[in-house]
PDB file of N, CA and C in Angstrom:
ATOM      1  N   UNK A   1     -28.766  -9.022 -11.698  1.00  0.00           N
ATOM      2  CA  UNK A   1     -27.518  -8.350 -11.363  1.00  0.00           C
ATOM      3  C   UNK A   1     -27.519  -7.993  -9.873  1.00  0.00           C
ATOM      4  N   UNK A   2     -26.522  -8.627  -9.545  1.00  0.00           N
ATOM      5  CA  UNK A   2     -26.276  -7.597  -7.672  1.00  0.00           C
ATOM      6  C   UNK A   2     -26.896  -6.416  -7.692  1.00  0.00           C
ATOM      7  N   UNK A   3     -26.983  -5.670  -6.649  1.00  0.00           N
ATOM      8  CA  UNK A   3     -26.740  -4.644  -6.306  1.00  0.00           C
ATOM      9  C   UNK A   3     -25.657  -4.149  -6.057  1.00  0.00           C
ATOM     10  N   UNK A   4     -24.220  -4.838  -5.595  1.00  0.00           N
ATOM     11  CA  UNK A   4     -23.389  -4.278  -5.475  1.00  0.00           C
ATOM     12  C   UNK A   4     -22.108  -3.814  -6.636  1.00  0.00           C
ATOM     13  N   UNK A   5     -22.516  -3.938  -7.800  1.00  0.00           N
ATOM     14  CA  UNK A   5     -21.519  -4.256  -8.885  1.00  0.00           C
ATOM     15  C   UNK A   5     -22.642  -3.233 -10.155  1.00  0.00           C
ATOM     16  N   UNK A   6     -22.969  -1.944  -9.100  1.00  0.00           N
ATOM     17  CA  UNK A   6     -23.667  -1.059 -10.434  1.00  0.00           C
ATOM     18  C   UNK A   6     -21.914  -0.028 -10.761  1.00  0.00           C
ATOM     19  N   UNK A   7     -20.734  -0.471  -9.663  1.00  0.00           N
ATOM     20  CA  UNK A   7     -19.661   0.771  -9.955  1.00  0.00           C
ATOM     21  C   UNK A   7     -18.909   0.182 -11.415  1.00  0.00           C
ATOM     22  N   UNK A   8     -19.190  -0.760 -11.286  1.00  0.00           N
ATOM     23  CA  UNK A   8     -18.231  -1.945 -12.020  1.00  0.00           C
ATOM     24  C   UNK A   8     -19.047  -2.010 -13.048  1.00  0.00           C
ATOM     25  N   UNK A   9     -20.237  -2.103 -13.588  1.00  0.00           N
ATOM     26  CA  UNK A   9     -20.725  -1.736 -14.958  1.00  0.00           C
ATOM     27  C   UNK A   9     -20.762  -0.655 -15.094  1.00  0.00           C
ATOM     28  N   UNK A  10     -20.505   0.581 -14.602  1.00  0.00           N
ATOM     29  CA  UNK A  10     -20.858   1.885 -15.133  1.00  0.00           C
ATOM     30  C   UNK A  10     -18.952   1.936 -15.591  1.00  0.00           C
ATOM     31  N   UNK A  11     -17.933   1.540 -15.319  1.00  0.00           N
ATOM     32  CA  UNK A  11     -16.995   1.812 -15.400  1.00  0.00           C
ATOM     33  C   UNK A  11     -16.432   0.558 -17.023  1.00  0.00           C
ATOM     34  N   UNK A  12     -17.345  -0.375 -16.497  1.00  0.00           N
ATOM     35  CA  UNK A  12     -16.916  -0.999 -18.146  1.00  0.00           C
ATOM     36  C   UNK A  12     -18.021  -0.833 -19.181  1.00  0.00           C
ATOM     37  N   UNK A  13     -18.842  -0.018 -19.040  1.00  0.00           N
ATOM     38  CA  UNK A  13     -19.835   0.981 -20.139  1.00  0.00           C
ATOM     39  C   UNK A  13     -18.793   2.120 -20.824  1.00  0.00           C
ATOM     40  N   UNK A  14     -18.647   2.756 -19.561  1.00  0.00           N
ATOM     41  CA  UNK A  14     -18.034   4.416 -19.862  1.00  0.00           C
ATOM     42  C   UNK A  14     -16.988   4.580 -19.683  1.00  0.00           C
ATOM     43  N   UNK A  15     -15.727   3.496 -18.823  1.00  0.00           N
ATOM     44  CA  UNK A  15     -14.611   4.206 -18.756  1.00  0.00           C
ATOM     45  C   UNK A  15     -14.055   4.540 -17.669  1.00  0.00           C
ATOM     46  N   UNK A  16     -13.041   4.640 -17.398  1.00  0.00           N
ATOM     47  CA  UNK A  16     -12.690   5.777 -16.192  1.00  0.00           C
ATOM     48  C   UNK A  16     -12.587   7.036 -17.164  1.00  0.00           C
ATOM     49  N   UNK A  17     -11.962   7.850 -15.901  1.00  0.00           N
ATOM     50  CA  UNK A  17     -11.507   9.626 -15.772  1.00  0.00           C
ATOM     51  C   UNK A  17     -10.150   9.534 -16.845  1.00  0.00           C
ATOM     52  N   UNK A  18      -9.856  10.414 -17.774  1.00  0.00           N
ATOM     53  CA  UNK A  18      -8.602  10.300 -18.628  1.00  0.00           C
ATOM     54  C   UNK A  18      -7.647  10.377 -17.480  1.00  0.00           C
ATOM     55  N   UNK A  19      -7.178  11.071 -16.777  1.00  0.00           N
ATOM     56  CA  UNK A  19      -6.460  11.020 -15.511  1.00  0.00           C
ATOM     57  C   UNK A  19      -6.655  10.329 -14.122  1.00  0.00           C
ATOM     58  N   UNK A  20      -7.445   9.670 -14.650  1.00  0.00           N
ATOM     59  CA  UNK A  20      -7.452   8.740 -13.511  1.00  0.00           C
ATOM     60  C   UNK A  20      -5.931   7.711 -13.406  1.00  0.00           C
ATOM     61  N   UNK A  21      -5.578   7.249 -14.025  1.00  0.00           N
ATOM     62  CA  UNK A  21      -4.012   6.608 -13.305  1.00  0.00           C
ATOM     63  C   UNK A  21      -3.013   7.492 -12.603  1.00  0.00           C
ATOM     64  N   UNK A  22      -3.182   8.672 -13.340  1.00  0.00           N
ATOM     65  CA  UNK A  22      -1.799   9.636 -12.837  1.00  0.00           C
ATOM     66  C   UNK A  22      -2.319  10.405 -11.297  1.00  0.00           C
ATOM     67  N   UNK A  23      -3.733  10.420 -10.939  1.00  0.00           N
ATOM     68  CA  UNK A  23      -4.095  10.869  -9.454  1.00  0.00           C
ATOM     69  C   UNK A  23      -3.857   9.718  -8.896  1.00  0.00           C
ATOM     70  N   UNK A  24      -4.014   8.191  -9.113  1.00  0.00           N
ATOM     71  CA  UNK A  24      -4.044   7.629  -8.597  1.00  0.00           C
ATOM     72  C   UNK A  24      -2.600   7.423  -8.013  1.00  0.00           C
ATOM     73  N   UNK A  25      -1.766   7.199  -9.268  1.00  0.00           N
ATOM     74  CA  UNK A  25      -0.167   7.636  -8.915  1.00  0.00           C
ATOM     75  C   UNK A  25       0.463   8.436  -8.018  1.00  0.00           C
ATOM     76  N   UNK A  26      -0.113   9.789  -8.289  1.00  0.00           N
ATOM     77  CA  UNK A  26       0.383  10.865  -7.243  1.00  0.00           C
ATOM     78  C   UNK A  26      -0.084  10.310  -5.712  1.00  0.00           C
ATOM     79  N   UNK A  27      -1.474  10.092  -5.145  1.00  0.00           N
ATOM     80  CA  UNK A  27      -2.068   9.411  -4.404  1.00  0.00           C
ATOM     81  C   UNK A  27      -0.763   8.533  -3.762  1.00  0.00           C
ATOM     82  N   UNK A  28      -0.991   7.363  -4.429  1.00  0.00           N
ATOM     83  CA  UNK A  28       0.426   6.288  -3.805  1.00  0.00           C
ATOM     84  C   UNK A  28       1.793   6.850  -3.420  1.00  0.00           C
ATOM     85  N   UNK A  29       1.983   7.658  -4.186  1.00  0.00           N
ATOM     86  CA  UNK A  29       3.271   8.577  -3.626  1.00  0.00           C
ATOM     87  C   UNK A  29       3.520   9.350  -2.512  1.00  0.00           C
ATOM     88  N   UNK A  30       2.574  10.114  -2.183  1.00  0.00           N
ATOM     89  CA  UNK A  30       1.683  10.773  -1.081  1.00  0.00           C
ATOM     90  C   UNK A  30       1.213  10.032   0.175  1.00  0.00           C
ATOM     91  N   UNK A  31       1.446   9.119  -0.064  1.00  0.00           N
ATOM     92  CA  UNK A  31       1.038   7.193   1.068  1.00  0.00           C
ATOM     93  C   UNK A  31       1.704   7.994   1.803  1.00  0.00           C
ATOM     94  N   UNK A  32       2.932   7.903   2.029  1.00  0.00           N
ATOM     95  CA  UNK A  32       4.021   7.983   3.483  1.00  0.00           C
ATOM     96  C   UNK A  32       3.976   9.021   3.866  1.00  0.00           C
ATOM     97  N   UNK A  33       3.748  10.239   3.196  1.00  0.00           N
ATOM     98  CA  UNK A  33       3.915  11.379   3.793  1.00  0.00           C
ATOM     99  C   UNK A  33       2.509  11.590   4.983  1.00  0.00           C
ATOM    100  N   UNK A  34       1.775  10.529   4.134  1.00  0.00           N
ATOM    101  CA  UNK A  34       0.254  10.859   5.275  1.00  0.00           C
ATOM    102  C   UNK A  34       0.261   9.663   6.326  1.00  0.00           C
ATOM    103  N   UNK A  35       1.255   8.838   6.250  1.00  0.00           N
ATOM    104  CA  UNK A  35       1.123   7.587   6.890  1.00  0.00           C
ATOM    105  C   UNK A  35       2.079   8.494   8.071  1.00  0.00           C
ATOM    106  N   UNK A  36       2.943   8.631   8.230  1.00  0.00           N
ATOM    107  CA  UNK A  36       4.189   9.518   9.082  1.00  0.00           C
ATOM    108  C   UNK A  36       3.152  10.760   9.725  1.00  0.00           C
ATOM    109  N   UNK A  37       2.547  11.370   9.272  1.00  0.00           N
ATOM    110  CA  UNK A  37       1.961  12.531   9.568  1.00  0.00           C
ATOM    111  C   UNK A  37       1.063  12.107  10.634  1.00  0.00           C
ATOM    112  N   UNK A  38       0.071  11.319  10.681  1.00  0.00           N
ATOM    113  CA  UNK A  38      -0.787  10.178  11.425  1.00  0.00           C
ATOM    114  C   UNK A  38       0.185   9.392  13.000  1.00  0.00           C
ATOM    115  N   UNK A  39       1.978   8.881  12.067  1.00  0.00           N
ATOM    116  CA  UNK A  39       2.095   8.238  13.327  1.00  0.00           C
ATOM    117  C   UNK A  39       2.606   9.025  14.464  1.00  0.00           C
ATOM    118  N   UNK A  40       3.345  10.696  13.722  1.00  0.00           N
ATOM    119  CA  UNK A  40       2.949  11.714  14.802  1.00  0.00           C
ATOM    120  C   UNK A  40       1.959  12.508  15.880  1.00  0.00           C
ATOM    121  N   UNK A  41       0.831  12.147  15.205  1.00  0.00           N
ATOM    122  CA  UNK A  41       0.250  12.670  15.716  1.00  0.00           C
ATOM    123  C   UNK A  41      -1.035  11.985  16.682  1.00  0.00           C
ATOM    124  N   UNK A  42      -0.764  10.697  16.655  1.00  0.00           N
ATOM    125  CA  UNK A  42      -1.244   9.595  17.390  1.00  0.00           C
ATOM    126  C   UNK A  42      -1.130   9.305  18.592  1.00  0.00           C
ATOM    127  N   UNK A  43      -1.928   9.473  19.167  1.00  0.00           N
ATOM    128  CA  UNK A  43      -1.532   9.235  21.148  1.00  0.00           C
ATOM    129  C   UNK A  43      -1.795   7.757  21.468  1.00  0.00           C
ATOM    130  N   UNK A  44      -1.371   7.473  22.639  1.00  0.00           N
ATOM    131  CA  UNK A  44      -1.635   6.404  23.687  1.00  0.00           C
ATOM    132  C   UNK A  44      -1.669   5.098  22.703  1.00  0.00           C
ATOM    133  N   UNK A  45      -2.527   4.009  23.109  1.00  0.00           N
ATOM    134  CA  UNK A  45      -3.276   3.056  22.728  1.00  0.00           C
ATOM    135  C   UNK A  45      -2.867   2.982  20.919  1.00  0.00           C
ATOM    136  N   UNK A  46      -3.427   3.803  20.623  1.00  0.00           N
ATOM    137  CA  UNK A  46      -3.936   3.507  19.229  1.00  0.00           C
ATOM    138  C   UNK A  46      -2.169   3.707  18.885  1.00  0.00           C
ATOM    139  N   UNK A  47      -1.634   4.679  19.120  1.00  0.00           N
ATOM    140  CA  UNK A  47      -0.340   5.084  18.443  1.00  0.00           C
ATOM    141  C   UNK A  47       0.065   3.649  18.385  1.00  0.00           C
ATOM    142  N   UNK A  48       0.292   3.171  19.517  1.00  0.00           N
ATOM    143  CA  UNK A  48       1.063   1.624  19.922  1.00  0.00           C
ATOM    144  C   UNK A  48       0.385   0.977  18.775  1.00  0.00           C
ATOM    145  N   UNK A  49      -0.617   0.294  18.604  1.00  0.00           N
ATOM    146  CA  UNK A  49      -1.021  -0.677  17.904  1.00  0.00           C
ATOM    147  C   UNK A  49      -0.908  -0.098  16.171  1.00  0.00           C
ATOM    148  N   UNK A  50      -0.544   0.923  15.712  1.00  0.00           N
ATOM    149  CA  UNK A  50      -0.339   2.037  14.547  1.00  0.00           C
ATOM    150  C   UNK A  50       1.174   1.110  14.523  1.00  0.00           C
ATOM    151  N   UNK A  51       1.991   1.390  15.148  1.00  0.00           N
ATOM    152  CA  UNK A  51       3.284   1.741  14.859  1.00  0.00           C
ATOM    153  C   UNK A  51       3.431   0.124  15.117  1.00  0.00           C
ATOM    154  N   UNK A  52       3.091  -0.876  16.170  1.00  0.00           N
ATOM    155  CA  UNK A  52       2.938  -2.102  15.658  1.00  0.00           C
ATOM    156  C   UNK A  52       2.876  -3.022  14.349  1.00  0.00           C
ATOM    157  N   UNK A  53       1.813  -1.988  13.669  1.00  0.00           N
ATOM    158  CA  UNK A  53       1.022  -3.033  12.594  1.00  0.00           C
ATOM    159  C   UNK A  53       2.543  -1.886  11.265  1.00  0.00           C
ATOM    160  N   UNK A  54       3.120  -0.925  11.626  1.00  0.00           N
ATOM    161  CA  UNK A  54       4.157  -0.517  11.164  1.00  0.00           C
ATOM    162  C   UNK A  54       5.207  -1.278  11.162  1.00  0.00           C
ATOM    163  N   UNK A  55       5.364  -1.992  12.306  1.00  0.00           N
ATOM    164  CA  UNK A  55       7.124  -2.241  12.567  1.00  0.00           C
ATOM    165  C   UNK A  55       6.402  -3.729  11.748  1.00  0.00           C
ATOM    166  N   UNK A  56       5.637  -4.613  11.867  1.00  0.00           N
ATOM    167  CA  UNK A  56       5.599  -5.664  11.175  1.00  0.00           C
ATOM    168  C   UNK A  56       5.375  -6.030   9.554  1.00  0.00           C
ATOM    169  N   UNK A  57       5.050  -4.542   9.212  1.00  0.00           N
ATOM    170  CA  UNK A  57       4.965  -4.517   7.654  1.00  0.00           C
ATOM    171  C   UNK A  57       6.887  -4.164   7.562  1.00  0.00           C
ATOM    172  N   UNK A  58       7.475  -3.298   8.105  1.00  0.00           N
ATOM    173  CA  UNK A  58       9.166  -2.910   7.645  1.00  0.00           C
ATOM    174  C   UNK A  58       9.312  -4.585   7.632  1.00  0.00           C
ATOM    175  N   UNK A  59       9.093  -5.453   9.214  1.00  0.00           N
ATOM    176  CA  UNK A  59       9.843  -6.790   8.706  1.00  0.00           C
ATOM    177  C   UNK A  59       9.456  -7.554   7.484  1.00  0.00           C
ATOM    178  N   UNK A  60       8.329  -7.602   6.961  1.00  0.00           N
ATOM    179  CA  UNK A  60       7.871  -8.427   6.506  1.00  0.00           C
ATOM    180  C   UNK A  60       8.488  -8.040   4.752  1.00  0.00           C
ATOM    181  N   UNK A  61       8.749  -6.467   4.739  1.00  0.00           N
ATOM    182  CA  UNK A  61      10.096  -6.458   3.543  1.00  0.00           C
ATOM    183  C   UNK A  61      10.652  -6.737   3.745  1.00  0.00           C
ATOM    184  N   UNK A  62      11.821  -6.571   5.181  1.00  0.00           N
ATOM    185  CA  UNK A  62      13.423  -6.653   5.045  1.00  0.00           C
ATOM    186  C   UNK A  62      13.153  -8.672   5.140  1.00  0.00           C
ATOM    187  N   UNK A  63      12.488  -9.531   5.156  1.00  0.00           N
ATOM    188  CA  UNK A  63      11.967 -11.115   4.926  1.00  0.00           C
ATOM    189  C   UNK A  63      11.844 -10.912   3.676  1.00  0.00           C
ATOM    190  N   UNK A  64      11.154 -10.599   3.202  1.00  0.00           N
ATOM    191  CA  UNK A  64      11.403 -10.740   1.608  1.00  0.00           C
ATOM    192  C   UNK A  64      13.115  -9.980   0.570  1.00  0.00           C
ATOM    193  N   UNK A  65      13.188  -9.004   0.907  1.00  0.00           N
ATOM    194  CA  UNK A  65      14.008  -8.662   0.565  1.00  0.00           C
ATOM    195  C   UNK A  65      15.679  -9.677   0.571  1.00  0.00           C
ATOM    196  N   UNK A  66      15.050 -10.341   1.914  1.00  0.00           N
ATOM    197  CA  UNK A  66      17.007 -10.778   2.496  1.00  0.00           C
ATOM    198  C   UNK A  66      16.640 -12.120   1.653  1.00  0.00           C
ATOM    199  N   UNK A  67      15.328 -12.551   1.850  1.00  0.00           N
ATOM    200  CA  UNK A  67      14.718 -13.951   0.727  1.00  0.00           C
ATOM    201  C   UNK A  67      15.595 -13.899  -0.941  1.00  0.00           C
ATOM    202  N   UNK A  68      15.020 -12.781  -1.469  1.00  0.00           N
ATOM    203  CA  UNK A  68      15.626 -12.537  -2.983  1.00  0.00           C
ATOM    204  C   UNK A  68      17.287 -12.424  -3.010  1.00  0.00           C
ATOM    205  N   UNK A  69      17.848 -11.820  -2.219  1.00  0.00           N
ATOM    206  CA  UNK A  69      19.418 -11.689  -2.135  1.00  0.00           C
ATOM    207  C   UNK A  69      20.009 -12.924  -1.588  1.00  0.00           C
ATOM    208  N   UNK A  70      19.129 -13.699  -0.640  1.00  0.00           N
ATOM    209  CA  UNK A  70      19.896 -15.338  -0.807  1.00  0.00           C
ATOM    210  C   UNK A  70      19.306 -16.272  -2.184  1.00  0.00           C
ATOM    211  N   UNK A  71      18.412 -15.549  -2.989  1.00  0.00           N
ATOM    212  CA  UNK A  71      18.181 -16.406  -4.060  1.00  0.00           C
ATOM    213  C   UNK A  71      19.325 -15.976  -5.073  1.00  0.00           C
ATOM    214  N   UNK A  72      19.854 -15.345  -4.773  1.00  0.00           N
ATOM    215  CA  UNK A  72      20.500 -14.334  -5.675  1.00  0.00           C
ATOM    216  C   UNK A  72      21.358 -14.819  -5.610  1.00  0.00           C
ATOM    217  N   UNK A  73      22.290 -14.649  -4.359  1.00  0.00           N
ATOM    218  CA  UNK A  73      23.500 -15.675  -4.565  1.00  0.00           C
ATOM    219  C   UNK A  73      23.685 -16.875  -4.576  1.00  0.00           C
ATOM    220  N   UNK A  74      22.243 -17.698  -4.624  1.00  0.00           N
ATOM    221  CA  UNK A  74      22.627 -18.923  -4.857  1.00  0.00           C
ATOM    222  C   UNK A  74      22.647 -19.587  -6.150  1.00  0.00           C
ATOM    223  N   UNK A  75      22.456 -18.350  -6.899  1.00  0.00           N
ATOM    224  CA  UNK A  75      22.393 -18.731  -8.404  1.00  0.00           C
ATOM    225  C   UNK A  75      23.406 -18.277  -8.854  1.00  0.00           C
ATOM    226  N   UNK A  76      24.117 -16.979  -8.920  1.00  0.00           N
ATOM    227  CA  UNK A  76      25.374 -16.889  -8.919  1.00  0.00           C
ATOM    228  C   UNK A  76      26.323 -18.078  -8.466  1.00  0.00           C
ATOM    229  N   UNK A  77      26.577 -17.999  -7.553  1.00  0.00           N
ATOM    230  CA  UNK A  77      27.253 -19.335  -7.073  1.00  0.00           C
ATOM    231  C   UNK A  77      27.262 -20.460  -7.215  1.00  0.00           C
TER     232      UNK A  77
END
């Protein structure tokens, strides 16, 4: 056995946490509020390349997004 895969048998032995999905949930929800909090408070250099690797994740929805709404009407139509 690896060494790296003792998390991964102890978890299909025993299980997760009974609440483990719903922290994990809250967690993901909680994303933006800590992602925003960060791009305030970010100086110089790093802010730039932060808010970079930001503005190319917004495009890379509004590309998918405008993708599905021309699939959309081309099936309608």
């Amino acid at each position: 056995m690896p060494q790296n895969e003792h998390i991964e048998l102890h978890i299909k032995r025993r299980g997760r946490r009974l609440n483990y999905e719903e922290k994990l949930r809250k967690k993901e929800a909680r994303a933006p509020k800590v992602l925003s909090k960060k791009a305030k408070k970010l100086r110089g250099l790093k802010a730039k390349l932060f808010n970079k690797k930001r503005f190319n994740e917004k495009v890379q929805i509004k590309k998918t997004i405008r993708a599905h709404e021309e699939k959309q009407t081309k099936a309608e139509g």
